[in-house]
C-alpha atoms as a PDB file:
ATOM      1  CA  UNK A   1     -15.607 -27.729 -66.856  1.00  0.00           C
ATOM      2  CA  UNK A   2     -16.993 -27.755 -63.106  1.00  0.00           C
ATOM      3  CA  UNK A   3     -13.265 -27.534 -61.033  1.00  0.00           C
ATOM      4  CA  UNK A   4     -13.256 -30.372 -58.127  1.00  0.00           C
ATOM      5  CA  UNK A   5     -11.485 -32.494 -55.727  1.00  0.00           C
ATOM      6  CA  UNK A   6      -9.344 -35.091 -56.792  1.00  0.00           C
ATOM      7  CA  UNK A   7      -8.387 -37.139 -53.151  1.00  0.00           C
ATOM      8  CA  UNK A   8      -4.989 -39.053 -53.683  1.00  0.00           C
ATOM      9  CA  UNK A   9      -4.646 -41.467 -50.424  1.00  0.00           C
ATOM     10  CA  UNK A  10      -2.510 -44.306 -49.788  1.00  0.00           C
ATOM     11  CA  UNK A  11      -0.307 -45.186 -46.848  1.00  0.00           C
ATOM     12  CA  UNK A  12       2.300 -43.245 -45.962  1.00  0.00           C
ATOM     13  CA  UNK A  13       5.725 -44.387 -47.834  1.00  0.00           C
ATOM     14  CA  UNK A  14       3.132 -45.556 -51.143  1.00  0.00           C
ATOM     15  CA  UNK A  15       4.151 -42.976 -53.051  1.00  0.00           C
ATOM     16  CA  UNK A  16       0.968 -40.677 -53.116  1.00  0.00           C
ATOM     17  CA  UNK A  17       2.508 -37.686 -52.630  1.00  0.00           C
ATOM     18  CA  UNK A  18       4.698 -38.269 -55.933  1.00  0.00           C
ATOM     19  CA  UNK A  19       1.489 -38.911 -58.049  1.00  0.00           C
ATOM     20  CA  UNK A  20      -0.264 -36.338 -56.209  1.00  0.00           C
ATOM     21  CA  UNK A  21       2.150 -33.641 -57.274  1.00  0.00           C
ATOM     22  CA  UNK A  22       2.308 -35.002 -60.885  1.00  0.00           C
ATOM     23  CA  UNK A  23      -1.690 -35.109 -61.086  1.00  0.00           C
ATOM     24  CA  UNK A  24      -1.545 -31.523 -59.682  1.00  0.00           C
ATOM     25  CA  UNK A  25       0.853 -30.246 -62.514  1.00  0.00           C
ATOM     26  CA  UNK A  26      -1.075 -32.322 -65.183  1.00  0.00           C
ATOM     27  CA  UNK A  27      -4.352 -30.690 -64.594  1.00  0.00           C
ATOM     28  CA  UNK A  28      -2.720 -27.281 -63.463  1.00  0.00           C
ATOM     29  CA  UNK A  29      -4.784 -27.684 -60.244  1.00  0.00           C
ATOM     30  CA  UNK A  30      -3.866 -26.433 -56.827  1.00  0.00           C
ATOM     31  CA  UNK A  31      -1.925 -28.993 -54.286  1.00  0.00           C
ATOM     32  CA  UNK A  32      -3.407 -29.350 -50.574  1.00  0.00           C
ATOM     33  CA  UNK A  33      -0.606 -31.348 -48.519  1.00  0.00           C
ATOM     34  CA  UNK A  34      -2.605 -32.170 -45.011  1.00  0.00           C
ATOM     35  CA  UNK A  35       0.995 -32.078 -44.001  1.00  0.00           C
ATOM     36  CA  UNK A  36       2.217 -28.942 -45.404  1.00  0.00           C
ATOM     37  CA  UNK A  37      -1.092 -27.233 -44.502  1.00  0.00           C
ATOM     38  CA  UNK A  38      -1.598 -28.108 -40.634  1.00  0.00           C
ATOM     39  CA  UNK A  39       1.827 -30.368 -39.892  1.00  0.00           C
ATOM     40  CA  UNK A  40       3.935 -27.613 -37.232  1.00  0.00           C
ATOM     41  CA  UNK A  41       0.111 -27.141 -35.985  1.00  0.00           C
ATOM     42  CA  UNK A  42      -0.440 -31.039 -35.302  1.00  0.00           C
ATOM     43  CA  UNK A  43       2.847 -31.291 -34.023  1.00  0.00           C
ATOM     44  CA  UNK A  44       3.098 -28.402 -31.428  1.00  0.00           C
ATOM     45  CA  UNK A  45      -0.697 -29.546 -30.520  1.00  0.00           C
ATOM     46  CA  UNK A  46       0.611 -33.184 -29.564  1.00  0.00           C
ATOM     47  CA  UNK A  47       3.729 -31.808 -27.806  1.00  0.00           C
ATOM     48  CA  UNK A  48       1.325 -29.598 -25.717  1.00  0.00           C
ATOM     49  CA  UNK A  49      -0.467 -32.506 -24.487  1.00  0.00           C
ATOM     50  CA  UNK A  50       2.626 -34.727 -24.089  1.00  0.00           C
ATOM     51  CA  UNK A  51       1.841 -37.070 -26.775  1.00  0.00           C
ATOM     52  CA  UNK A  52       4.028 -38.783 -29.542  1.00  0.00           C
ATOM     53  CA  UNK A  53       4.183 -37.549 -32.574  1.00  0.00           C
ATOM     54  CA  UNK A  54       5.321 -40.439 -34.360  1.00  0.00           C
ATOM     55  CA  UNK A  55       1.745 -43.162 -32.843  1.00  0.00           C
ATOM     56  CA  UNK A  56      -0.764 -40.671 -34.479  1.00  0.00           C
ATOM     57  CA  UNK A  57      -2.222 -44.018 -35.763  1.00  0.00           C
ATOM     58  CA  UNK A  58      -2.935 -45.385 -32.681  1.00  0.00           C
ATOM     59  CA  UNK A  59      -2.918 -42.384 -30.139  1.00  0.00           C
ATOM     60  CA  UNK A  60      -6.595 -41.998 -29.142  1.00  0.00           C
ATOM     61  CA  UNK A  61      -6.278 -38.319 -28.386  1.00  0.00           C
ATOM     62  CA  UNK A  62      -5.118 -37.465 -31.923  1.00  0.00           C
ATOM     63  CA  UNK A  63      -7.684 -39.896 -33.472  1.00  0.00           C
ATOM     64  CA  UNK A  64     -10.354 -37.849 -31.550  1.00  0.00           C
ATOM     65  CA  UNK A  65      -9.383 -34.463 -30.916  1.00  0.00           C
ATOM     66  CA  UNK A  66      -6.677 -33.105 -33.601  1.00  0.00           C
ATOM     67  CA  UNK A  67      -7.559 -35.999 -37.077  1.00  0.00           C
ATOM     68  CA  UNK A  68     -11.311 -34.545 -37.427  1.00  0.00           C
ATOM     69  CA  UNK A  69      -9.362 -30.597 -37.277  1.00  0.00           C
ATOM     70  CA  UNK A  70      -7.033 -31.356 -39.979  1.00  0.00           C
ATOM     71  CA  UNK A  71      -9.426 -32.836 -42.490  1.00  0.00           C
ATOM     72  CA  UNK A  72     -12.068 -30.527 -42.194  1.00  0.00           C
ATOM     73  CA  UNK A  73      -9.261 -27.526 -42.347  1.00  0.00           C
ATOM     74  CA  UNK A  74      -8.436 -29.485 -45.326  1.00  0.00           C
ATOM     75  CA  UNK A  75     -11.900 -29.558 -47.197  1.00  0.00           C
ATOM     76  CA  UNK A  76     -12.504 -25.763 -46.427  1.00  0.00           C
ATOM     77  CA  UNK A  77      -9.264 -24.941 -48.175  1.00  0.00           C
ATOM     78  CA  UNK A  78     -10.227 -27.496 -51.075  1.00  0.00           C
ATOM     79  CA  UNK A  79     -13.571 -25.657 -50.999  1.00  0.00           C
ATOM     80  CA  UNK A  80     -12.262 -22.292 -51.172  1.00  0.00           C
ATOM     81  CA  UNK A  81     -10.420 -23.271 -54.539  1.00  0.00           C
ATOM     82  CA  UNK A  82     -13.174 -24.831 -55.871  1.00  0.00           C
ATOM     83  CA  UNK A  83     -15.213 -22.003 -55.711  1.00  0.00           C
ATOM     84  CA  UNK A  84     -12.865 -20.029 -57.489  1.00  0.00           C
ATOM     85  CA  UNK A  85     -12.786 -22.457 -60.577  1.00  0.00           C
ATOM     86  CA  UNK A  86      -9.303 -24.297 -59.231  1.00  0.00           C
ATOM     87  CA  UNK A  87      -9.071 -27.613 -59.307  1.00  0.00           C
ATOM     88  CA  UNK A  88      -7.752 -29.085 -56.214  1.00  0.00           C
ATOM     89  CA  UNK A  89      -5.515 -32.546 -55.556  1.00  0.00           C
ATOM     90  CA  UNK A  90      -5.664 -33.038 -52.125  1.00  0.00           C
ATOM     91  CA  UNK A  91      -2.375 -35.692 -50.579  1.00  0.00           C
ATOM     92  CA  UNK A  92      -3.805 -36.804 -47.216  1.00  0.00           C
ATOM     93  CA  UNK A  93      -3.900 -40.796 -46.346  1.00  0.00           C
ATOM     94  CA  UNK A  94      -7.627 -40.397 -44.864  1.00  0.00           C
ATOM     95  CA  UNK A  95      -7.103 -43.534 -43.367  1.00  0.00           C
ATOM     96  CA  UNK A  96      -8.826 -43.419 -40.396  1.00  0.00           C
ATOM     97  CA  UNK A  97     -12.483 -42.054 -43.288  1.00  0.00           C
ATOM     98  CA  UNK A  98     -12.194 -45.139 -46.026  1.00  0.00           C
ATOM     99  CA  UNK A  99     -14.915 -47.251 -44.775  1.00  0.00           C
ATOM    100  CA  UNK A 100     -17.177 -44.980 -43.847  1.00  0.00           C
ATOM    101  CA  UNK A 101     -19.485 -44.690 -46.909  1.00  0.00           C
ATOM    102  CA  UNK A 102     -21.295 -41.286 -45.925  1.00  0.00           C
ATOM    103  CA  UNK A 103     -18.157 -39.339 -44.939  1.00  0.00           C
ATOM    104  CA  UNK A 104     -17.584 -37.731 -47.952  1.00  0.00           C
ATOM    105  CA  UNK A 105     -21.249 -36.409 -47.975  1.00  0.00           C
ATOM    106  CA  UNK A 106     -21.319 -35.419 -43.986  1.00  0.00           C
ATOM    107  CA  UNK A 107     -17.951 -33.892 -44.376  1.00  0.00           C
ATOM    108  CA  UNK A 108     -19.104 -31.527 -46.885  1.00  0.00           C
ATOM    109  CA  UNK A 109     -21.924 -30.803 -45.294  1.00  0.00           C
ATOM    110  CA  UNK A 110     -20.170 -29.599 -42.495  1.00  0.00           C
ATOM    111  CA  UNK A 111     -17.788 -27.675 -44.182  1.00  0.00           C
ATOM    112  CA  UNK A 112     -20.482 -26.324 -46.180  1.00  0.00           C
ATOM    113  CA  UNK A 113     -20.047 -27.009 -49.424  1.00  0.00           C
ATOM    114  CA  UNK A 114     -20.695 -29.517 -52.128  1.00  0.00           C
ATOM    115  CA  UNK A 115     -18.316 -30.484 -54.786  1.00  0.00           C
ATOM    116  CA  UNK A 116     -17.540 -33.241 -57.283  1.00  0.00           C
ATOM    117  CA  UNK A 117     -14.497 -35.986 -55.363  1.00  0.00           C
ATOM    118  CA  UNK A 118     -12.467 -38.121 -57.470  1.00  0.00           C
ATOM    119  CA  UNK A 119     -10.464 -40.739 -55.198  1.00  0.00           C
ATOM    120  CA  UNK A 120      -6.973 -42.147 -56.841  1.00  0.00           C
ATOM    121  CA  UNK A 121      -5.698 -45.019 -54.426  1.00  0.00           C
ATOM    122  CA  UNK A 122      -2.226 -45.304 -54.745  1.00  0.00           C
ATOM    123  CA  UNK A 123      -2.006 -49.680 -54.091  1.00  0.00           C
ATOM    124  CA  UNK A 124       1.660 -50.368 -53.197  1.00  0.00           C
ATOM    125  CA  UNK A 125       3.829 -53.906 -52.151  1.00  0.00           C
ATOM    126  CA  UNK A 126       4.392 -53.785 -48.750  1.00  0.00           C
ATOM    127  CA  UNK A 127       8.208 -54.553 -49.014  1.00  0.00           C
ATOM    128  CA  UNK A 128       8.512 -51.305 -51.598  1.00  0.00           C
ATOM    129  CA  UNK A 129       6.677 -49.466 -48.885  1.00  0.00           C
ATOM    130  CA  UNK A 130       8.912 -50.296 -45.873  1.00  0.00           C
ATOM    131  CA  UNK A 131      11.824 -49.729 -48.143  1.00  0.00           C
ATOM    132  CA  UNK A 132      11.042 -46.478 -48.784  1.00  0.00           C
ATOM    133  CA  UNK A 133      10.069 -45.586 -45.194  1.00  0.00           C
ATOM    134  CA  UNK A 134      13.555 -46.746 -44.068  1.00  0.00           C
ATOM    135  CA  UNK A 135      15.231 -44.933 -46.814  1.00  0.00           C
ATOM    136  CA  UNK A 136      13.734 -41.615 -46.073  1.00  0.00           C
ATOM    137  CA  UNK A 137      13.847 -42.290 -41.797  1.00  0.00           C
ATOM    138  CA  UNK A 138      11.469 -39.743 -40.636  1.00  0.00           C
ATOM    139  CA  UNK A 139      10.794 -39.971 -36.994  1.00  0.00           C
ATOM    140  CA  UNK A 140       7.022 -39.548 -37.971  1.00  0.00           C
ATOM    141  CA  UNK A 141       7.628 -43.581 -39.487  1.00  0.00           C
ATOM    142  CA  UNK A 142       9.218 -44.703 -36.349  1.00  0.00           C
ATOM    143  CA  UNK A 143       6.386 -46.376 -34.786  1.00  0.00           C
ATOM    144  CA  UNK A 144       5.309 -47.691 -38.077  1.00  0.00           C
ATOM    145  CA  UNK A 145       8.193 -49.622 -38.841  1.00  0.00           C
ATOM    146  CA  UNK A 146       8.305 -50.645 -35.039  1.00  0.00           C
ATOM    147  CA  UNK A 147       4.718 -52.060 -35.704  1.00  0.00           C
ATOM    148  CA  UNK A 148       5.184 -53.504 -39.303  1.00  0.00           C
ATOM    149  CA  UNK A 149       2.643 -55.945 -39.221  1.00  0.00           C
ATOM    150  CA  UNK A 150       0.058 -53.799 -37.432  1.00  0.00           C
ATOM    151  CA  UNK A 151       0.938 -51.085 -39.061  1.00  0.00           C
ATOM    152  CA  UNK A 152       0.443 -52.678 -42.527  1.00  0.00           C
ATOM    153  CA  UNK A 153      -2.948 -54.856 -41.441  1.00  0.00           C
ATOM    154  CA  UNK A 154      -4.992 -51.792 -40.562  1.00  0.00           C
ATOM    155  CA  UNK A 155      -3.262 -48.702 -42.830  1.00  0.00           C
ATOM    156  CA  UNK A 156      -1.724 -51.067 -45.875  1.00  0.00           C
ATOM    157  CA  UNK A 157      -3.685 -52.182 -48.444  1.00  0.00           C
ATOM    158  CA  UNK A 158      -5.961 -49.123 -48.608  1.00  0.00           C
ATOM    159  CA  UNK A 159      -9.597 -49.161 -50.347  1.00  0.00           C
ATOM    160  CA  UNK A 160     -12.464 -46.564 -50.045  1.00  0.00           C
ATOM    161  CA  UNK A 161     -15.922 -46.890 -49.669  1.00  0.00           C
ATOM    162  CA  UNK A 162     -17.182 -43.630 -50.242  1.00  0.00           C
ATOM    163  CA  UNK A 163     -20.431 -42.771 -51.941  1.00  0.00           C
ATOM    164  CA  UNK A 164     -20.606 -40.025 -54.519  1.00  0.00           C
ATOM    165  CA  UNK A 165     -16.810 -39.863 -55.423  1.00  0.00           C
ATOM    166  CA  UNK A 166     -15.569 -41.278 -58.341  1.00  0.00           C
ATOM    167  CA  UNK A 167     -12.355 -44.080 -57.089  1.00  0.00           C
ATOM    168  CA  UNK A 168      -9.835 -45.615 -58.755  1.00  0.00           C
ATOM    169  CA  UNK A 169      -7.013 -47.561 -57.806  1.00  0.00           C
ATOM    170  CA  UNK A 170      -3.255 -47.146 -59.364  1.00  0.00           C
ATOM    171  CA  UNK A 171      -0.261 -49.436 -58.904  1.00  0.00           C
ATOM    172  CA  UNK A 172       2.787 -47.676 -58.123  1.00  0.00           C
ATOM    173  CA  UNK A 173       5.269 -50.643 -57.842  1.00  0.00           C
ATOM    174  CA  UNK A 174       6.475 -48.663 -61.021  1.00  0.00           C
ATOM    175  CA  UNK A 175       5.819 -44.975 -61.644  1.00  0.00           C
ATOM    176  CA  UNK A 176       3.174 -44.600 -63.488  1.00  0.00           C
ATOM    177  CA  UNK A 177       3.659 -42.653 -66.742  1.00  0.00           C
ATOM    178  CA  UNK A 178       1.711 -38.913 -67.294  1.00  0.00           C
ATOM    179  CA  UNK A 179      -0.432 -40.440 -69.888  1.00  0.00           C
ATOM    180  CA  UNK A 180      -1.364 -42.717 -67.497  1.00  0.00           C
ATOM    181  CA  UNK A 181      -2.538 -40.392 -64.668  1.00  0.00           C
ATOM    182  CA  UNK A 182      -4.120 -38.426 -67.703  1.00  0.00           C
ATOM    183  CA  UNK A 183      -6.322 -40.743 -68.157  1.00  0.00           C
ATOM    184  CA  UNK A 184      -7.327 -41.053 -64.528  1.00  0.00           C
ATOM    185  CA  UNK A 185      -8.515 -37.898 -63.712  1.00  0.00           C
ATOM    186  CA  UNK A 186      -9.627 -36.469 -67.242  1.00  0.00           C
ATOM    187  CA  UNK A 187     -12.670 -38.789 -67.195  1.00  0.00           C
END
């Protein structure tokens, strides 16, 4: 079996970390946090240039400068697995990527590699959503709760347009069970 990318995205507070984790144990595949891997870095790179940390989703400077860094760090640590026969789940919203149809292709490209992308969307109820961000009150979700309705118009109900990868979309208004999430990514 070929080891690839399997792209879990979702808004934040939808649970796709959770099922990204669980995918990554199921398949014994290596798990790439975009928040784990370049969080202190985005964070100490929008302090420097006196900008909020918690309106990356609006903040043209991070849109621009620091969002295009973090995913392509991201791929060339995906890629880097992938050549060594890992699979790799990768937890990043990729929000700001979903419509564009060729960025999966031009990303790689630029990266310079070329592997096989599964895409799990992790489709959530808004009010389960902005429950959990309130229960877990990170000052990264300030702005998002702030902004509710804008917030949820434009990052909410998350599809993917991407050519050459493989999507499919989970509810997670329940946990889904293993057998489940087997059966997403063994196919």
């Amino acid at each position: 079996m070929t080891a690839r990318a399997i792209v879990v995205l979702g808004p934040a507070g939808s649970g796709k970390s959770t099922i990204a984790r669980r995918i990554a144990t199921l398949r014994g595949a290596a798990y790439l946090d975009k928040d784990t891997l370049v969080g202190e870095f985005v964070g100490t790179m929008m302090a420097e240039a006196r900008r909020r940390a918690d309106d990356r989703e609006s903040d043209a400077f991070y849109l621009t400068r620091i969002l295009p860094l973090e995913y392509r760090a991201l791929w060339r640590t995906a890629l880097d697995n992938v050549a060594n026969d890992v699979d790799v789940v990768i937890d990043a919203p990729f929000l700001a990527y979903v419509d564009d149809a060729d960025y999966i292709e031009r990303t790689l490209a630029e990266v310079g590699g070329d592997i096989r992308v599964d895409v799990v969307i992790v489709s959530t109820p808004p009010d389960l959503v902005r429950d959990r961000l309130l229960e877990r009150a990170s000052p990264r979700d300030e702005w998002k709760l702030a902004h509710w309705d804008e917030f949820w118009a434009t990052h909410g109900d998350v599809g993917c347009n991407w050519r050459g990868a493989r999507i499919v979309t989970i509810s997670n208004a329940e946990m889904p069970s293993d057998a489940t999430l087997r059966s997403l990514v063994e196919r």
